[in-house]
C-alpha atoms as a PDB file:
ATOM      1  CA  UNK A   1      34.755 -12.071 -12.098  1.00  0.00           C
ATOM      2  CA  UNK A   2      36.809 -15.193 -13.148  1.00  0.00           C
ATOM      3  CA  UNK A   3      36.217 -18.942 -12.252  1.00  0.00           C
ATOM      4  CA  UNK A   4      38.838 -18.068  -9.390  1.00  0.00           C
ATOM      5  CA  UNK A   5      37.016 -15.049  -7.800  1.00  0.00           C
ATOM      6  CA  UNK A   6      37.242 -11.110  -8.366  1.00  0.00           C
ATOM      7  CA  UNK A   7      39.962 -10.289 -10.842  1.00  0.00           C
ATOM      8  CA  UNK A   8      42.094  -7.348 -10.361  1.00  0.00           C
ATOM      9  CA  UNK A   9      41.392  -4.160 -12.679  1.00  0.00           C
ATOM     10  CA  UNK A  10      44.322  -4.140 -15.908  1.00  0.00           C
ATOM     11  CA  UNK A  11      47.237  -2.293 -15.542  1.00  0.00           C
ATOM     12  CA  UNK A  12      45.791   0.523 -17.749  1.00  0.00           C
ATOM     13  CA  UNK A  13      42.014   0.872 -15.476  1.00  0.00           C
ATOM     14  CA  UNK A  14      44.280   1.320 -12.599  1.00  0.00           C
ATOM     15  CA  UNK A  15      47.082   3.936 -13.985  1.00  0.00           C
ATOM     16  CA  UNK A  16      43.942   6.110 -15.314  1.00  0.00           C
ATOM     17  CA  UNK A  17      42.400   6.122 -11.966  1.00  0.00           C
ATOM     18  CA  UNK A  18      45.278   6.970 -10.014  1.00  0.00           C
ATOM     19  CA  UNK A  19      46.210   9.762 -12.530  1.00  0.00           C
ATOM     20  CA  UNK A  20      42.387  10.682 -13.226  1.00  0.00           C
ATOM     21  CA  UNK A  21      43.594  11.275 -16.410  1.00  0.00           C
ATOM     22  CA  UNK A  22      43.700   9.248 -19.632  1.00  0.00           C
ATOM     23  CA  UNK A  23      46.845  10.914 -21.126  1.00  0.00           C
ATOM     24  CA  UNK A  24      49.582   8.844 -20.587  1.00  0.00           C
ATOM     25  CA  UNK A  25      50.991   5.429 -22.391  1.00  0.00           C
ATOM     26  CA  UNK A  26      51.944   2.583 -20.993  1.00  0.00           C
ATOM     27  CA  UNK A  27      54.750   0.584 -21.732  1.00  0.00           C
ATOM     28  CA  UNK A  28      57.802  -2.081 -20.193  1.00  0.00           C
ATOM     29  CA  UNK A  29      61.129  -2.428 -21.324  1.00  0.00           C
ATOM     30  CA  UNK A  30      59.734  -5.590 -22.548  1.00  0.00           C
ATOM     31  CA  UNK A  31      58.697  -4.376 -25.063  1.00  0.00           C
ATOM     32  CA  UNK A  32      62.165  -3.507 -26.574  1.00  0.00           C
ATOM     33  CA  UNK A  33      62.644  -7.224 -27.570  1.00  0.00           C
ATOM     34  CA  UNK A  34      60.337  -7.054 -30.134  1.00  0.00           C
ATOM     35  CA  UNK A  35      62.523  -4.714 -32.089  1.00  0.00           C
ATOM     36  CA  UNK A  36      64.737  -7.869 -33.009  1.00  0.00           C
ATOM     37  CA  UNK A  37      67.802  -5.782 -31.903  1.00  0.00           C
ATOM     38  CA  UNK A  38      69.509  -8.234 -29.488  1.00  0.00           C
ATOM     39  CA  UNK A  39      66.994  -7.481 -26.281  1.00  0.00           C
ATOM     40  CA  UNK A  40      66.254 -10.765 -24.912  1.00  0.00           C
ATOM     41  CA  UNK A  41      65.814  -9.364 -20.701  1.00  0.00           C
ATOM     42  CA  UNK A  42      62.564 -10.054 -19.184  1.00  0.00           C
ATOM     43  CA  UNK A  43      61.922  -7.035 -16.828  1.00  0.00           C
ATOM     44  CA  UNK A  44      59.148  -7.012 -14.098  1.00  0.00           C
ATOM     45  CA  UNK A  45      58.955  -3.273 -14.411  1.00  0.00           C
ATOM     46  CA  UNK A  46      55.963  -0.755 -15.815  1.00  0.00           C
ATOM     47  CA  UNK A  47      56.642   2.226 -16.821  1.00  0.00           C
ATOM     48  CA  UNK A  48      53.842   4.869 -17.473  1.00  0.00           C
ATOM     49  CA  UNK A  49      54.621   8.113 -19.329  1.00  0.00           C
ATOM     50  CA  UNK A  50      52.544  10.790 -18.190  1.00  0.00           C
ATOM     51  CA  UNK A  51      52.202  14.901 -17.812  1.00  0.00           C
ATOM     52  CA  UNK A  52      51.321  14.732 -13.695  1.00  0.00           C
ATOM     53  CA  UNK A  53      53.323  11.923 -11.690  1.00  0.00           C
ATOM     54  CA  UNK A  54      57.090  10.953 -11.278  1.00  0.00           C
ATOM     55  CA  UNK A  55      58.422   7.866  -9.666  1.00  0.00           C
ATOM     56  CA  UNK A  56      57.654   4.553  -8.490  1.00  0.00           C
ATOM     57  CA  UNK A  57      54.014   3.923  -6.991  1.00  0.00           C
ATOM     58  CA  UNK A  58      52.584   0.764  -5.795  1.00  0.00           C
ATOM     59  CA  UNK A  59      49.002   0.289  -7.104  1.00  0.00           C
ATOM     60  CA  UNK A  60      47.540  -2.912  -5.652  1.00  0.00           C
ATOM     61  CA  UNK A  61      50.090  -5.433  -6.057  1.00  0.00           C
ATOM     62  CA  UNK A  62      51.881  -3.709  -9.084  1.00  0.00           C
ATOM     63  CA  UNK A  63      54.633  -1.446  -8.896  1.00  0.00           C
ATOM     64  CA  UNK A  64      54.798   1.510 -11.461  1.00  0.00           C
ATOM     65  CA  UNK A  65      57.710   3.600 -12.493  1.00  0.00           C
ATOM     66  CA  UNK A  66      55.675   7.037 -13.268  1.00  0.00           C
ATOM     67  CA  UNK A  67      57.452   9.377 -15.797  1.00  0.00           C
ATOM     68  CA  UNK A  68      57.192  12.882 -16.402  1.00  0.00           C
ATOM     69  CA  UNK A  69      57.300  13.734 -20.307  1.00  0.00           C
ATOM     70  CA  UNK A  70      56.156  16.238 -22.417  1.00  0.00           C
ATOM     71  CA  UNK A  71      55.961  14.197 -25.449  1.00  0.00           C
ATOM     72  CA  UNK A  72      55.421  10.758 -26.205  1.00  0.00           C
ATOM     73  CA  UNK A  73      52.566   8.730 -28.203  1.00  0.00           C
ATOM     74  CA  UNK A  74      49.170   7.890 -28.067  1.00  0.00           C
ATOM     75  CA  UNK A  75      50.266   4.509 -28.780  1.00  0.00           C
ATOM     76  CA  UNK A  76      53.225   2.512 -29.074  1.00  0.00           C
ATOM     77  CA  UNK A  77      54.927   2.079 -32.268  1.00  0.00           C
ATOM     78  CA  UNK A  78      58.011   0.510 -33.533  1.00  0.00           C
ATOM     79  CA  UNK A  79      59.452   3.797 -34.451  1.00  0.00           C
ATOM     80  CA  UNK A  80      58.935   4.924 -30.875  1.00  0.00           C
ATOM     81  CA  UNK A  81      60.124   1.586 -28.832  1.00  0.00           C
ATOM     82  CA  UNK A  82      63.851   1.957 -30.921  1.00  0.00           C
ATOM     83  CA  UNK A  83      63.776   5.907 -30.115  1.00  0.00           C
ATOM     84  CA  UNK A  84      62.500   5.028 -26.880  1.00  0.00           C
ATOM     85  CA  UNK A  85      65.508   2.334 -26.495  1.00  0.00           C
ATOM     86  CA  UNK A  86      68.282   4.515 -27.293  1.00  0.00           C
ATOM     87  CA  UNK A  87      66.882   6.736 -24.369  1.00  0.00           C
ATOM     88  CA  UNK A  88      67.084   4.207 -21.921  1.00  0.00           C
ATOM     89  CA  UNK A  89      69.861   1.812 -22.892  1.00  0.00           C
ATOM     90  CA  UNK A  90      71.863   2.984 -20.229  1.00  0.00           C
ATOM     91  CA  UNK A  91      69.335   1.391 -17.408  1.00  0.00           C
ATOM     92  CA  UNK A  92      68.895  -1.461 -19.067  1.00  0.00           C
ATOM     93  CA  UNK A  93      70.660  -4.787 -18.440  1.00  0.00           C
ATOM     94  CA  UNK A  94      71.488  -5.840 -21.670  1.00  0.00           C
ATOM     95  CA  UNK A  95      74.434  -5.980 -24.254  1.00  0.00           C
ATOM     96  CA  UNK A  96      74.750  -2.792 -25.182  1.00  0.00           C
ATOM     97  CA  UNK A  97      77.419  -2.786 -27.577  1.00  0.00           C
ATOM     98  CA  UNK A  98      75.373  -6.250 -29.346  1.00  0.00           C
ATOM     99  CA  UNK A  99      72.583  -3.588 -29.525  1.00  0.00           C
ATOM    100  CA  UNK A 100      73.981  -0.399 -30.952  1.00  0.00           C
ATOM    101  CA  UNK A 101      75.470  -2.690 -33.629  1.00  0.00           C
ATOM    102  CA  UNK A 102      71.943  -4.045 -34.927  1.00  0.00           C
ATOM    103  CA  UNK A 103      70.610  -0.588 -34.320  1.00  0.00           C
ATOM    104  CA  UNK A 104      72.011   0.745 -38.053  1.00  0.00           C
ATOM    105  CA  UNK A 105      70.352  -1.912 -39.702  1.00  0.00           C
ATOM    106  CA  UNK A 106      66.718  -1.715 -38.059  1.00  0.00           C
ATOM    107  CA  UNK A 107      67.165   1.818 -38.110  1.00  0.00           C
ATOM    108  CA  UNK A 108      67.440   1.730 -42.557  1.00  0.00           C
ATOM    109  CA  UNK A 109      64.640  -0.827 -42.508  1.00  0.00           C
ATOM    110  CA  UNK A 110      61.878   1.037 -40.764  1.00  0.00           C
ATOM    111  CA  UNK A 111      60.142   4.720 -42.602  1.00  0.00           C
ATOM    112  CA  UNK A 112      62.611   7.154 -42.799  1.00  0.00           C
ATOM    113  CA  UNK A 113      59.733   9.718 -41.986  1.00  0.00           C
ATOM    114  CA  UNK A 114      58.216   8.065 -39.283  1.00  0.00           C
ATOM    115  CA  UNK A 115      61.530   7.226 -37.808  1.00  0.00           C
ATOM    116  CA  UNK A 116      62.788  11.195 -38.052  1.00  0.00           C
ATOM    117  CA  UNK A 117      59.366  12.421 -36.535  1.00  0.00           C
ATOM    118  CA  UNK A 118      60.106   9.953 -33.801  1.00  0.00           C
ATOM    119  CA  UNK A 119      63.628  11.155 -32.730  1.00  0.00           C
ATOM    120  CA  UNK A 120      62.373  14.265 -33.440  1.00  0.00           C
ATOM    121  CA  UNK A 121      59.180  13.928 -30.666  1.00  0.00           C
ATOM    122  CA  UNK A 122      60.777  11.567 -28.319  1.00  0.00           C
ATOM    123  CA  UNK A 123      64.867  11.655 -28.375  1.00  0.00           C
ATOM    124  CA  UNK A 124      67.265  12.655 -26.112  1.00  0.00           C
ATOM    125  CA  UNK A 125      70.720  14.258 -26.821  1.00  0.00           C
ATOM    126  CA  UNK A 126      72.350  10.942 -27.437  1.00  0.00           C
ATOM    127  CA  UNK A 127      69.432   9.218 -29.504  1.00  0.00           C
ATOM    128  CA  UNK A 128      69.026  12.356 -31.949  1.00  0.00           C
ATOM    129  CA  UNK A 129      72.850  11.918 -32.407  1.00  0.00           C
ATOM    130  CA  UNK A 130      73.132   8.645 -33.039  1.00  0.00           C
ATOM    131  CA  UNK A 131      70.101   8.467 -35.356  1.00  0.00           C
ATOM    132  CA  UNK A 132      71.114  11.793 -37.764  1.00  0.00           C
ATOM    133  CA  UNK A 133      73.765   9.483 -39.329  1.00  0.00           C
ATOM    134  CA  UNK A 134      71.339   7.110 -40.294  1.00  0.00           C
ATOM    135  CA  UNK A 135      68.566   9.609 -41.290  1.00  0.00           C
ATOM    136  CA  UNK A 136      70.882  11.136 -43.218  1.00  0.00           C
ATOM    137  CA  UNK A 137      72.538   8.564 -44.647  1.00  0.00           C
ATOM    138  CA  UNK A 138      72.205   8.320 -48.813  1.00  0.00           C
ATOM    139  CA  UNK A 139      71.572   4.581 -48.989  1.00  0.00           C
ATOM    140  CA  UNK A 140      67.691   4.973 -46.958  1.00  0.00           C
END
């Protein structure tokens, strides 16, 4: 209850219901501008990673873009959002060429083991290429 009347259940009460399930994560590509790589979109999209559902479903007023993926974390982490980035950077309306040039320098800053488990866990073709040349890199 709020001053205003019944308030809607959060984003992640109503995700768990509709899965019945408590394994998934829930993120936004909103989340991507807190890397500091350049992302500055505001996105009205939700995006659940999960092991049962795939594609967009309207819960209440919210619209969800359901995943399928065999792998991805309890909870976010930086390591994860950049890995997670890479991934997507394709659907994403932003400056992709401003992006993949911060990307090196992020990339050296964060844990080297961390970041390798990450790509590792989470990347696609393209994001475990582009992140072995910084992994392997001597200067880390």
């Amino acid at each position: 209850m709020t001053a205003f009347g019944v308030a809607p259940p959060d984003d992640k009460t109503l995700v768990g219901s509709f899965l019945k399930d408590d394994r998934f994560l829930l993120t936004s590509p909103n989340s991507y501008n807190s890397l500091g790589l350049g992302t500055t979109q505001l996105y009205n999209t939700r995006v659940v990673y999960n092991h049962k559902r795939h594609g967009e479903f309207k819960l209440g007023n919210r619209t969800f873009d359901f995943r399928i993926k065999p792998h991805f974390p309890k909870k976010l982490t930086p390591e994860f959002l950049i890995v997670d980035l890479v991934n997507n950077l394709n659907t994403l309306a932003e400056d992709k060429i401003l992006v993949l040039n911060n990307l090196p320098a992020k990339a050296m800053a964060m844990n080297k083991k961390k970041l390798a488990h990450a790509v590792s866990e989470y990347g696609g073709v393209k994001a475990r290429k582009l992140f072995a040349q910084y992994l392997s890199n001597n200067k880390y």
